[in-house]
C-alpha atoms as a PDB file:
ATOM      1  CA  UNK A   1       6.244   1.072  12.978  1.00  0.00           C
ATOM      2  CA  UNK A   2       5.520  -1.424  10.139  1.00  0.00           C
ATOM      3  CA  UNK A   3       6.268  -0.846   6.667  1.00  0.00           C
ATOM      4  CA  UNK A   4       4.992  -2.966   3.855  1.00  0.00           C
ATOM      5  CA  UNK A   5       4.526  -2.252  -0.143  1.00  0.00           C
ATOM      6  CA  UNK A   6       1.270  -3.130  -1.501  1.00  0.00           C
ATOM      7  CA  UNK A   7       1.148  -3.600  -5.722  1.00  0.00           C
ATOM      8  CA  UNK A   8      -1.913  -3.355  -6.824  1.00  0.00           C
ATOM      9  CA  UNK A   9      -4.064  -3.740 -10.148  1.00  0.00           C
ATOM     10  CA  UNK A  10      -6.540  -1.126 -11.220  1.00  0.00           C
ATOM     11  CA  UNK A  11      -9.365  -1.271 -13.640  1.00  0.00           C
ATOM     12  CA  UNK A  12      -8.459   0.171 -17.251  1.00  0.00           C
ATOM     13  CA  UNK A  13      -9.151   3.766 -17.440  1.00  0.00           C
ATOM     14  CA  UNK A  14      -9.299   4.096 -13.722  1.00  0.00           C
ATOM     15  CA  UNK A  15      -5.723   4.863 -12.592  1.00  0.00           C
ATOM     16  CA  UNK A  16      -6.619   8.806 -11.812  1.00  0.00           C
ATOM     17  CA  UNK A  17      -9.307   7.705  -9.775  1.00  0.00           C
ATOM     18  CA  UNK A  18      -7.064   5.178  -7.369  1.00  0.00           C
ATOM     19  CA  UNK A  19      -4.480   7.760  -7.567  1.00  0.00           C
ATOM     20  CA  UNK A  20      -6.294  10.450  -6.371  1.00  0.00           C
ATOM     21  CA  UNK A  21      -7.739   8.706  -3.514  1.00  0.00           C
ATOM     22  CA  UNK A  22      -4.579   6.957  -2.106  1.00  0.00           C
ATOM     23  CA  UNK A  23      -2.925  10.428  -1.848  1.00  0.00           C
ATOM     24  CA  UNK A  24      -5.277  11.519   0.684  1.00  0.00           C
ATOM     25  CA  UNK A  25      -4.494   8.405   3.054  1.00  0.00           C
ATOM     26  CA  UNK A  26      -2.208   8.950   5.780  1.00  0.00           C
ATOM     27  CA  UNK A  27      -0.995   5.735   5.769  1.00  0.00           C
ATOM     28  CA  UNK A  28       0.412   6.211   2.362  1.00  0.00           C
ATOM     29  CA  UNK A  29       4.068   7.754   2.158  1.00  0.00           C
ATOM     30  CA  UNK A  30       4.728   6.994  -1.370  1.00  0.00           C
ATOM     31  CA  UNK A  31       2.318   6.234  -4.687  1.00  0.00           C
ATOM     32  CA  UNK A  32       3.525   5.557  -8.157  1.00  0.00           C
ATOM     33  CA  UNK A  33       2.062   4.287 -10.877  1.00  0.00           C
ATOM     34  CA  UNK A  34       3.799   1.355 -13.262  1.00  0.00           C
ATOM     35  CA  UNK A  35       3.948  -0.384 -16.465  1.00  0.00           C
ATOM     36  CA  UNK A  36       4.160  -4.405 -15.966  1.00  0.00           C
ATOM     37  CA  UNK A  37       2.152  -6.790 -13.937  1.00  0.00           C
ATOM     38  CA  UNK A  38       1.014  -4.363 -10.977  1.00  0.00           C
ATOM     39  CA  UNK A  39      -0.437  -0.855 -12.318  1.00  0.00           C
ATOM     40  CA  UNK A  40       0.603   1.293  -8.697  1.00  0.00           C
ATOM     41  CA  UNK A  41       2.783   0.687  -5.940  1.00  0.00           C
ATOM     42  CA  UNK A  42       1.780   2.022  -2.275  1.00  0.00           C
ATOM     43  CA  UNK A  43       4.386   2.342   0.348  1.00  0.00           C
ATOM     44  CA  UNK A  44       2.809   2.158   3.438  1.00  0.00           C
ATOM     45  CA  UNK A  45       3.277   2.703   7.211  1.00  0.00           C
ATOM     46  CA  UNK A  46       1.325   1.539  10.311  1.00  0.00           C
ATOM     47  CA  UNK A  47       1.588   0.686  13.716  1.00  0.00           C
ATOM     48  CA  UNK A  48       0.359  -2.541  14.041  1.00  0.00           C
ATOM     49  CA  UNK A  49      -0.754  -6.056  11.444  1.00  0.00           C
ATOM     50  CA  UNK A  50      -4.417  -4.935  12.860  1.00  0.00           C
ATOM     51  CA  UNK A  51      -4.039  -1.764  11.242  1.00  0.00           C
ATOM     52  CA  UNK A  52      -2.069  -3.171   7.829  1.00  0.00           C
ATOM     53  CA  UNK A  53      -4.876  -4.948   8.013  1.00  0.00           C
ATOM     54  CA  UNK A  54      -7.429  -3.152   8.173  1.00  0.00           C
ATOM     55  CA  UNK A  55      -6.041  -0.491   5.780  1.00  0.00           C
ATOM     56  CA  UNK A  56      -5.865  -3.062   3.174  1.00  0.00           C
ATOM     57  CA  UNK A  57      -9.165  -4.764   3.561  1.00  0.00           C
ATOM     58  CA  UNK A  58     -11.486  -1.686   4.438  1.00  0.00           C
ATOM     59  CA  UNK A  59      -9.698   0.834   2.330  1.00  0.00           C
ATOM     60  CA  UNK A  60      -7.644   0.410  -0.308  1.00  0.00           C
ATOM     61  CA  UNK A  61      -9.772  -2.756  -1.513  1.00  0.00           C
ATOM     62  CA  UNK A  62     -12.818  -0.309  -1.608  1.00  0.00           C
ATOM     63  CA  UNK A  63     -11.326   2.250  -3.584  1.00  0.00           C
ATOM     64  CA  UNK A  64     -13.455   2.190  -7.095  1.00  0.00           C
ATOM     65  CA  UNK A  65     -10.877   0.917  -9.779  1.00  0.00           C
ATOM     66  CA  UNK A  66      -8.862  -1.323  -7.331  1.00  0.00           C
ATOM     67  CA  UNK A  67      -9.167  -5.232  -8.699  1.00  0.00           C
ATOM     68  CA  UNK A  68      -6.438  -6.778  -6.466  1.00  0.00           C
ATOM     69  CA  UNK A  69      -3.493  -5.944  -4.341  1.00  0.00           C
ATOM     70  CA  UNK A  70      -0.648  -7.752  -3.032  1.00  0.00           C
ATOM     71  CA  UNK A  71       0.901  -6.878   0.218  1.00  0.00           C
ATOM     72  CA  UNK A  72       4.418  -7.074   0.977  1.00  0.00           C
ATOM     73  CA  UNK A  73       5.578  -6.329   4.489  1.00  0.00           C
ATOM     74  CA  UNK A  74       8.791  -5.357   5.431  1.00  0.00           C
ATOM     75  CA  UNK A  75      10.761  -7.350   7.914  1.00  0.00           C
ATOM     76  CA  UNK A  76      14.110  -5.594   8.579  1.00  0.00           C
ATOM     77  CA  UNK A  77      15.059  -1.629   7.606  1.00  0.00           C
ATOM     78  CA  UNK A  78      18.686  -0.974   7.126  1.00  0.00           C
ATOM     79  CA  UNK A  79      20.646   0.264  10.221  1.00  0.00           C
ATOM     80  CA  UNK A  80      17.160   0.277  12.093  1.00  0.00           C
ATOM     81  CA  UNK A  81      17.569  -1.705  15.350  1.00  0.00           C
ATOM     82  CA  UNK A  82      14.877  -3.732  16.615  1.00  0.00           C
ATOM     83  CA  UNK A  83      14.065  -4.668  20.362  1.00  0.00           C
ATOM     84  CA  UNK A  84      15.489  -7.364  21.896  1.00  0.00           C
ATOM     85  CA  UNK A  85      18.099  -7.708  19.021  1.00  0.00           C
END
């Protein structure tokens, strides 16, 4: 399982919208909206880069409202072992 955090900026007036439609993506385990540089936060889980990928570029980039998004993937959870470690 990957896990990454993707901040994105939204359009003015279009934060219900994004909202909305993130909520209905499995992929998505937590939304929140924020004050600051980024306007939501998405935690996110996958199985693979492909899919991060893919979820990013073909999804949540083509949600109406979304202007940019930064992804962040997470590289080590705590007291989560990983093979060959």
């Amino acid at each position: 399982m990957i896990g990454a955090y993707v901040l994105m900026r939204i359009k003015p007036g279009m934060d219900r919208n994004v909202l909305d439609n993130v909520h209905k993506l499995p992929q998505v385990k937590v939304a929140e909206t924020l004050y600051g540089e980024y306007d939501m936060l998405l935690k996110v889980e996958v199985e693979t880069l492909d899919e991060l990928d893919s979820f990013i570029f073909d999804t949540v980039r083509t949600i109406k409202g979304v202007e940019s998004s930064t992804t962040l993937i997470v590289i080590k959870v705590p007291g989560e072992r990983r093979a060959g470690r």
